[in-house]
C-alpha atoms as a PDB file:
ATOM      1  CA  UNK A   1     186.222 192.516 -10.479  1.00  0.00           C
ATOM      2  CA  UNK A   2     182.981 192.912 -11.940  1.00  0.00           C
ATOM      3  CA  UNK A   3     181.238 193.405  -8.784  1.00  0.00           C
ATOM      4  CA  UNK A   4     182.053 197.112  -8.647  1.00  0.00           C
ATOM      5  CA  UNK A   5     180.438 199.667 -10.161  1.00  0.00           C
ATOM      6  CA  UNK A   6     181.148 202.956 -11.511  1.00  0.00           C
ATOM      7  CA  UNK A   7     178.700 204.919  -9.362  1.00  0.00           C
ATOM      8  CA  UNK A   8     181.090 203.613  -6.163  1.00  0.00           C
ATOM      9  CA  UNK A   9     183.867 205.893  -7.029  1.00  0.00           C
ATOM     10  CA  UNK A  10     184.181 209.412  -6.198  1.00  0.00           C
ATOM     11  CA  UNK A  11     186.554 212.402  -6.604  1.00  0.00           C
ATOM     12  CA  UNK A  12     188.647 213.817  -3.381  1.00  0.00           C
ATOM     13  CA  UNK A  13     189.767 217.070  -3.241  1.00  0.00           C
ATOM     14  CA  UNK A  14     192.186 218.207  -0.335  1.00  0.00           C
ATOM     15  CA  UNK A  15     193.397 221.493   0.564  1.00  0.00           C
ATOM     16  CA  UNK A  16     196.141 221.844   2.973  1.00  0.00           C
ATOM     17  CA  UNK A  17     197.614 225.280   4.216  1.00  0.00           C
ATOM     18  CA  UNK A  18     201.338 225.819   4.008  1.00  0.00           C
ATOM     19  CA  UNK A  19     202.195 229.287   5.701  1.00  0.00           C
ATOM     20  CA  UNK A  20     200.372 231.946   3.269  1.00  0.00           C
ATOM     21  CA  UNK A  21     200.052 229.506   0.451  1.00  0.00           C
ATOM     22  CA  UNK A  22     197.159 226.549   0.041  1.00  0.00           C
ATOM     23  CA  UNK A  23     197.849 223.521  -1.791  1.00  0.00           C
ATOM     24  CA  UNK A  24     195.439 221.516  -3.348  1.00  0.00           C
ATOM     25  CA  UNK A  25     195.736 217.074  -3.813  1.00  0.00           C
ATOM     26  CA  UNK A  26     193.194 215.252  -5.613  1.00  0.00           C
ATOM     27  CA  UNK A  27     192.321 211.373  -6.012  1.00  0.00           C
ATOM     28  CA  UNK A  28     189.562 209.032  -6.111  1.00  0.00           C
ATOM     29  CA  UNK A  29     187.228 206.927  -3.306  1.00  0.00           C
ATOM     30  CA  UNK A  30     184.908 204.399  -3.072  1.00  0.00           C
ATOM     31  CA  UNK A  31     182.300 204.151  -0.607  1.00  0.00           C
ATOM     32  CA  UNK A  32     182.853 201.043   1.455  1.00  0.00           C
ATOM     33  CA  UNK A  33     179.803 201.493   3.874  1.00  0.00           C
ATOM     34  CA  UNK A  34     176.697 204.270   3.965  1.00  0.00           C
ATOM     35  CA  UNK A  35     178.406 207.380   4.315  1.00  0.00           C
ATOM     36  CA  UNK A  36     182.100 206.240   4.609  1.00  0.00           C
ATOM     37  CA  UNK A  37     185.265 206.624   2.324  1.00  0.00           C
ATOM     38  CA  UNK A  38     188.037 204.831   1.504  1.00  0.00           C
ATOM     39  CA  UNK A  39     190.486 206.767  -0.063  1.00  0.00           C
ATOM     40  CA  UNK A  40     194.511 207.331  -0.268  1.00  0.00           C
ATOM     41  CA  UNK A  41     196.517 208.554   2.903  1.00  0.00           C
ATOM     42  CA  UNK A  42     198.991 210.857   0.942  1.00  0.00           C
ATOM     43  CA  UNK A  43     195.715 212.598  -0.817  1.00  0.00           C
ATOM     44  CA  UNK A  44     194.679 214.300   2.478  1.00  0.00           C
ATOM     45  CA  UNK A  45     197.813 213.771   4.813  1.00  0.00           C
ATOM     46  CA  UNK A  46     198.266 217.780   6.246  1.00  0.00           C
ATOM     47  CA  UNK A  47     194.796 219.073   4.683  1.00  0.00           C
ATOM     48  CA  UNK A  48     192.435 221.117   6.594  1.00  0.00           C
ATOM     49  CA  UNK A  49     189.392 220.844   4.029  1.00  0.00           C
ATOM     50  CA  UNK A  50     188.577 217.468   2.670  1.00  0.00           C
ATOM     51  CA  UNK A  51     185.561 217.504  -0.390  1.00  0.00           C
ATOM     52  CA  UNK A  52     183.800 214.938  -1.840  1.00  0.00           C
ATOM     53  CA  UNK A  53     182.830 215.037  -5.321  1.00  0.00           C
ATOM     54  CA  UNK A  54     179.782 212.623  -6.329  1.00  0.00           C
ATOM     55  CA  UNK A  55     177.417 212.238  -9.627  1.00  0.00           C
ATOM     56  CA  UNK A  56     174.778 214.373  -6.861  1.00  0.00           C
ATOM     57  CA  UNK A  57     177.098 216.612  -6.089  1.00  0.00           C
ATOM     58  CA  UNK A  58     180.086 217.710  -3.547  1.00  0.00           C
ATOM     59  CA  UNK A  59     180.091 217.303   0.341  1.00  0.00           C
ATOM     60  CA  UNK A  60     182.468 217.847   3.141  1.00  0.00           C
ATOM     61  CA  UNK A  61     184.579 214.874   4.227  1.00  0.00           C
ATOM     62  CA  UNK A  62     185.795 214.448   7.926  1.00  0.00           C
ATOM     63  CA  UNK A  63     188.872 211.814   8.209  1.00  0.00           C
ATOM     64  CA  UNK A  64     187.586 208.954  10.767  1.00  0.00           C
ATOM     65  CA  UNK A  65     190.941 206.843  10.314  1.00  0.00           C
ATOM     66  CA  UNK A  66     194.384 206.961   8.592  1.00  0.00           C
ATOM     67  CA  UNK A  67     196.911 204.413   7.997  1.00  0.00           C
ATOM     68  CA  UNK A  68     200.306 205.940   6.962  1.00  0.00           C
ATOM     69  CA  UNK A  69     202.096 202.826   6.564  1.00  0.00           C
ATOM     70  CA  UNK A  70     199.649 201.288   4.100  1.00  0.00           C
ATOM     71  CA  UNK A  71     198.691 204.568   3.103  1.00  0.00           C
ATOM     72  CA  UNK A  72     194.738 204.072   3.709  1.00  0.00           C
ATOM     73  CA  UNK A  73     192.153 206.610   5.369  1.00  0.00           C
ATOM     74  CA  UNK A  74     188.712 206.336   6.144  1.00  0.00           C
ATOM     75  CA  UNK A  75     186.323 209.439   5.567  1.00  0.00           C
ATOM     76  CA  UNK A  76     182.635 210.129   6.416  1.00  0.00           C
ATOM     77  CA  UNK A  77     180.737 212.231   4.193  1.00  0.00           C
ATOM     78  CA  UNK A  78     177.059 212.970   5.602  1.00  0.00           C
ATOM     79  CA  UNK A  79     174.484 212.736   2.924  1.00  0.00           C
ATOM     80  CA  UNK A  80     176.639 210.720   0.368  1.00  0.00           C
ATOM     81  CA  UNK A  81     173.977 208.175  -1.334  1.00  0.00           C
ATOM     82  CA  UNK A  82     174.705 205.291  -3.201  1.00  0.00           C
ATOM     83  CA  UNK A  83     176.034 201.848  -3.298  1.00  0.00           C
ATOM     84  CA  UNK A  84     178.912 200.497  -1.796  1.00  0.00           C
ATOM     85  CA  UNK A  85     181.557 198.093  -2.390  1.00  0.00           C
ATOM     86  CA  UNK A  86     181.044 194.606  -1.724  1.00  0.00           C
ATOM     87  CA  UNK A  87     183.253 191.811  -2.325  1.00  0.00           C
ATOM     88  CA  UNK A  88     183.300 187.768  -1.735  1.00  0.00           C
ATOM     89  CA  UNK A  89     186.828 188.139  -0.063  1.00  0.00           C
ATOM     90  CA  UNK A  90     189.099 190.373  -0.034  1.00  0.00           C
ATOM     91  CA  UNK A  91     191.544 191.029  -2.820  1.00  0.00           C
ATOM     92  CA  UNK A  92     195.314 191.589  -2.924  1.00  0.00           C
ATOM     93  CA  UNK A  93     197.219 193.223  -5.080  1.00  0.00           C
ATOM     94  CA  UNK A  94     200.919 193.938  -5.174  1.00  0.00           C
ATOM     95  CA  UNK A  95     202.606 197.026  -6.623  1.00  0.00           C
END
């Protein structure tokens, strides 16, 4: 696939609050459109901070769509610059 590049992929960082104790999940993102996220389900599933880390920096993340069963979500992260993915079709790969 050597249509992506590096510079699409981000860092997520998740925090989610169980009773007096925070936990902290962390995986990766790519930007699929200006300003939006595709990222794992299971990486913010439960989290009440999502954060962005990019080669400018980190921003906030709000969650604009998640899809447990195929373990997707969507995130928006204002100011996040850069290119985004784009394809000639749309790949699929099993695990």
């Amino acid at each position: 696939m050597g249509y992506l590049k590096p510079s699409l992929f981000v860092a997520v960082l998740a925090t989610a609050t169980f009773g007096a104790s925070a936990q902290v999940s962390s995986g990766t993102g790519f930007s699929v459109a200006p300003q939006i996220l595709v990222t794992n389900e299971h990486v913010i599933a439960d989290c009440v901070s999502i954060e962005v880390i990019a080669a400018d920096g980190r921003r906030k993340a709000a969650v604009l769509d998640m899809d447990v069963q195929n373990d997707l979500a969507l995130l928006r992260v204002v100011g996040l610059r850069g290119p985004t993915a784009r394809g000639k079709g749309i790949h699929h790969v099993d695990h």
